[in-house]
N, C-alpha and C. Protein backbone atom coordinates (compact mmCIF):
# COMPACT_ATOMS: atom_id res chain seq x y z
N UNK A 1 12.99 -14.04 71.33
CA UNK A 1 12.33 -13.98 70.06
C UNK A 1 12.81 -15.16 69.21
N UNK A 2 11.81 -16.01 69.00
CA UNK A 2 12.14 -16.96 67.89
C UNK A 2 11.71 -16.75 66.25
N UNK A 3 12.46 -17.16 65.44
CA UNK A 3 12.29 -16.62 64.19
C UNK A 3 12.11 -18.36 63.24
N UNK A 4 11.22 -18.48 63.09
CA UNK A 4 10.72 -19.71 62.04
C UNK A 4 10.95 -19.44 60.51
N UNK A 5 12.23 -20.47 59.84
CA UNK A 5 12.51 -20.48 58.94
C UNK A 5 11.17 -20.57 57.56
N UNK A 6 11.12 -19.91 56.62
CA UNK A 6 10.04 -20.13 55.77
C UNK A 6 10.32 -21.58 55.21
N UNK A 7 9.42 -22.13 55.16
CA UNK A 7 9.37 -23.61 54.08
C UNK A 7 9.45 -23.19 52.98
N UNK A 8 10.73 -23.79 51.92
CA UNK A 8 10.98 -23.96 50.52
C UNK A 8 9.32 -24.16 49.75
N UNK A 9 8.86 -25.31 50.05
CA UNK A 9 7.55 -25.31 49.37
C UNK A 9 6.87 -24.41 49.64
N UNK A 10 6.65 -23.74 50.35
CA UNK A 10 5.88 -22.64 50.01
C UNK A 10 6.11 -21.48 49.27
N UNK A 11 6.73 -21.06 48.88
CA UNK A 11 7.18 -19.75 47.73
C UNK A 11 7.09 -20.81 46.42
N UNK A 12 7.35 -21.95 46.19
CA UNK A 12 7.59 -23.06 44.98
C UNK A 12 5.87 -23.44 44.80
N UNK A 13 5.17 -22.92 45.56
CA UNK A 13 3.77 -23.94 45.22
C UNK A 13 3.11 -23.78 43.85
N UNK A 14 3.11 -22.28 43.58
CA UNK A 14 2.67 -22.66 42.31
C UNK A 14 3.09 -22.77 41.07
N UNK A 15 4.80 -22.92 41.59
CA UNK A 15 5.51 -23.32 40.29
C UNK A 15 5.62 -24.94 40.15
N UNK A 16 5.92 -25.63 41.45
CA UNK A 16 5.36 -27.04 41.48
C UNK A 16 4.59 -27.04 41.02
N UNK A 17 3.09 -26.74 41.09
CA UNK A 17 2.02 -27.40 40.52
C UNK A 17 1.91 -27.33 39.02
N UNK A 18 2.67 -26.56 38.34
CA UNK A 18 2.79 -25.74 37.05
C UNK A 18 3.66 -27.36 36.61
N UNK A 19 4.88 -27.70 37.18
CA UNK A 19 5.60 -28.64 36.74
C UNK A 19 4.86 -29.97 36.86
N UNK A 20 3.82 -30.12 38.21
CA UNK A 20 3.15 -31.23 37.94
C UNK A 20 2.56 -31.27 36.51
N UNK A 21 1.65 -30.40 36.17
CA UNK A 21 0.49 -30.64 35.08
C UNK A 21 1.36 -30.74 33.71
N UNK A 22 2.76 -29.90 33.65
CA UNK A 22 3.27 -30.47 32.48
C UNK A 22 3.62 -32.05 32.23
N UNK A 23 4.04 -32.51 33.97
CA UNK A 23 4.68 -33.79 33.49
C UNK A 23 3.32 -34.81 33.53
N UNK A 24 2.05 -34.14 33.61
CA UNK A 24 1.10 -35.00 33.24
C UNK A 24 0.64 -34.91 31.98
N UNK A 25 0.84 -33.57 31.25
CA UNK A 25 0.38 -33.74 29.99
C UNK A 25 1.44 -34.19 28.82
N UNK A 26 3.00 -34.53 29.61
CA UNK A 26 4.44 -35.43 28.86
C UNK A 26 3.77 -36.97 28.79
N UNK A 27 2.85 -37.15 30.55
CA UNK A 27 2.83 -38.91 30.17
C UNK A 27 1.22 -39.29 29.44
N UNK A 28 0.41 -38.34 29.30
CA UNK A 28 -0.25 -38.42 28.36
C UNK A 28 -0.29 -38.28 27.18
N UNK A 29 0.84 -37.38 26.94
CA UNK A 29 0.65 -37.48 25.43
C UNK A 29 1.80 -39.13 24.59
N UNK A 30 2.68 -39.45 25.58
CA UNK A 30 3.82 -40.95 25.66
C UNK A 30 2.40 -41.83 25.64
N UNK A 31 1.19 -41.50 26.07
CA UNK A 31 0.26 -43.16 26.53
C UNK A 31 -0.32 -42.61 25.38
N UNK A 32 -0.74 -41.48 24.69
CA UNK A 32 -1.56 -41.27 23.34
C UNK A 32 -0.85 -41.89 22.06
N UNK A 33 0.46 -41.48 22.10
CA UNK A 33 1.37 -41.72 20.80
C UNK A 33 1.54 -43.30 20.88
N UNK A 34 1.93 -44.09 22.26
CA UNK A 34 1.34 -45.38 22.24
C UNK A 34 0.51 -46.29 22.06
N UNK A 35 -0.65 -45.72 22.32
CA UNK A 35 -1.85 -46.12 21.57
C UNK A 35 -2.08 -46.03 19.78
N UNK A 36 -1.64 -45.02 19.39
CA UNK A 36 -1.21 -44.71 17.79
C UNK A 36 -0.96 -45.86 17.13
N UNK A 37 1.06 -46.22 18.09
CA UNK A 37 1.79 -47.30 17.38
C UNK A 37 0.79 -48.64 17.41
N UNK A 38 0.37 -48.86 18.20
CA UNK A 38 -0.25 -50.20 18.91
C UNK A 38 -1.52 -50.26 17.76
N UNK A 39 -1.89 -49.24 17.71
CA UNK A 39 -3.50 -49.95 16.36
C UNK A 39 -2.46 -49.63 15.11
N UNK A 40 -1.32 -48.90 14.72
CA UNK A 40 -0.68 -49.14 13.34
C UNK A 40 -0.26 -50.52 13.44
N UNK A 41 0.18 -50.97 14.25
CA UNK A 41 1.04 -52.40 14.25
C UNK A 41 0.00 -53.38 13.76
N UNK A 42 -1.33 -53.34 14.39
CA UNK A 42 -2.70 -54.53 14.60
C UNK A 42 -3.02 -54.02 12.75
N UNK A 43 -3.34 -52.95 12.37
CA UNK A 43 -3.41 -52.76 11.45
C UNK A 43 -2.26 -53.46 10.03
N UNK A 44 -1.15 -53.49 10.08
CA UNK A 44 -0.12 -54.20 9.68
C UNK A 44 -0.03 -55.29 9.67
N UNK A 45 -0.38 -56.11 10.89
CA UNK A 45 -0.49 -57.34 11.12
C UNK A 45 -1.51 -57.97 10.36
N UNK A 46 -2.81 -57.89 10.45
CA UNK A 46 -3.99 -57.97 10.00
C UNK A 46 -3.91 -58.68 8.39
N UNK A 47 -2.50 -58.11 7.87
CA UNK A 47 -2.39 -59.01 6.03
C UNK A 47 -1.29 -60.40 6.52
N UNK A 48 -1.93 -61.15 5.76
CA UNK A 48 -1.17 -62.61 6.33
C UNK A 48 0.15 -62.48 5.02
N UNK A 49 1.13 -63.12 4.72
CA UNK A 49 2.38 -62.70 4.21
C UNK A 49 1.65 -63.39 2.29
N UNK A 50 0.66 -64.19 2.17
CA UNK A 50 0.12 -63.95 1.04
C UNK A 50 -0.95 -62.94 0.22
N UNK A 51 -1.09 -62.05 1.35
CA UNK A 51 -1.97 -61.17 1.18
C UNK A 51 -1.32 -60.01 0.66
N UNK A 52 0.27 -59.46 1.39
CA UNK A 52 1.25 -58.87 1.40
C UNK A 52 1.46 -58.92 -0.01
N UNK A 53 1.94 -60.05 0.10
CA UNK A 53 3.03 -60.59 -1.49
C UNK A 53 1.99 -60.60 -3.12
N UNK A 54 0.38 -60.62 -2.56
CA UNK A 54 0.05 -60.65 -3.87
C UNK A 54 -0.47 -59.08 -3.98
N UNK A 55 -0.74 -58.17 -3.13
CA UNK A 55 -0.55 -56.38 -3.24
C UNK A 55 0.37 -55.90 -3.70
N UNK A 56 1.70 -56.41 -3.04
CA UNK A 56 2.80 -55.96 -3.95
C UNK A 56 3.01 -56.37 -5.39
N UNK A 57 2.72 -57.66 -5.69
CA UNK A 57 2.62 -57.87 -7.05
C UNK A 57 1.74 -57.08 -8.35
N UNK A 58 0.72 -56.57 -7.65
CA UNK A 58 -0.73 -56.11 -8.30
C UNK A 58 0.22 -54.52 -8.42
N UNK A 59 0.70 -53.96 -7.08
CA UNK A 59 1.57 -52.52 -7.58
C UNK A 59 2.30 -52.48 -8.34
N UNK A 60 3.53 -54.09 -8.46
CA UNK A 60 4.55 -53.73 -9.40
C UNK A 60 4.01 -53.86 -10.69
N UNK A 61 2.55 -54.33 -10.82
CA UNK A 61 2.11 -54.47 -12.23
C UNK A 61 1.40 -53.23 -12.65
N UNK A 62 0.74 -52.53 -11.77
CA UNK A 62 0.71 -51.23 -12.53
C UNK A 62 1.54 -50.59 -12.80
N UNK A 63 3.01 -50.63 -11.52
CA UNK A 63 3.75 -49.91 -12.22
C UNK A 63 4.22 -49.81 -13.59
N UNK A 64 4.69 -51.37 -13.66
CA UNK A 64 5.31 -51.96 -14.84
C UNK A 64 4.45 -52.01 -16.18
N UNK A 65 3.31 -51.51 -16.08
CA UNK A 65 2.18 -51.78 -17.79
C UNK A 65 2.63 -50.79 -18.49
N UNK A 66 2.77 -50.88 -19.75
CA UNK A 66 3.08 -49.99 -20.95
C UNK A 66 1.85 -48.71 -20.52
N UNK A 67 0.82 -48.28 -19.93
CA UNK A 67 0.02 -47.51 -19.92
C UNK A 67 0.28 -46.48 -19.15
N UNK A 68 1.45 -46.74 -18.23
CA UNK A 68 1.85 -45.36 -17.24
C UNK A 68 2.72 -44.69 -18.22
């Protein structure tokens, strides 16, 4: 009488597959939140450093008017 050891993967199959789909929805949501940073940055970029400097000026002047 021979007795054939059970394969590990098999009692694990559908907890493997359970761990696959999480670690697919970890590197999708890492490539979503990357995409985020990547159009905030283009967005940021987009003011040239006189464009910057005369917005900030225009805020510190509302701040600064006798009317606030």
């Amino acid at each position: 009488m021979t007795y054939a050891a059970p394969h590990i993967g098999d009692s694990l199959t559908g907890v493997g597959n359970a761990w696959k789909w999480i670690g697919l929805a970890g590197v999708v949501g890492v490539a979503a939140s990357g995409v985020l940073v990547a159009r905030d940055q283009r967005q940021r970029n987009a003011y040239s450093a006189d464009d910057i400097r005369d917005r900030l000026r225009k805020r510190y002047e509302e701040i600064d008017s006798p009317d606030n």
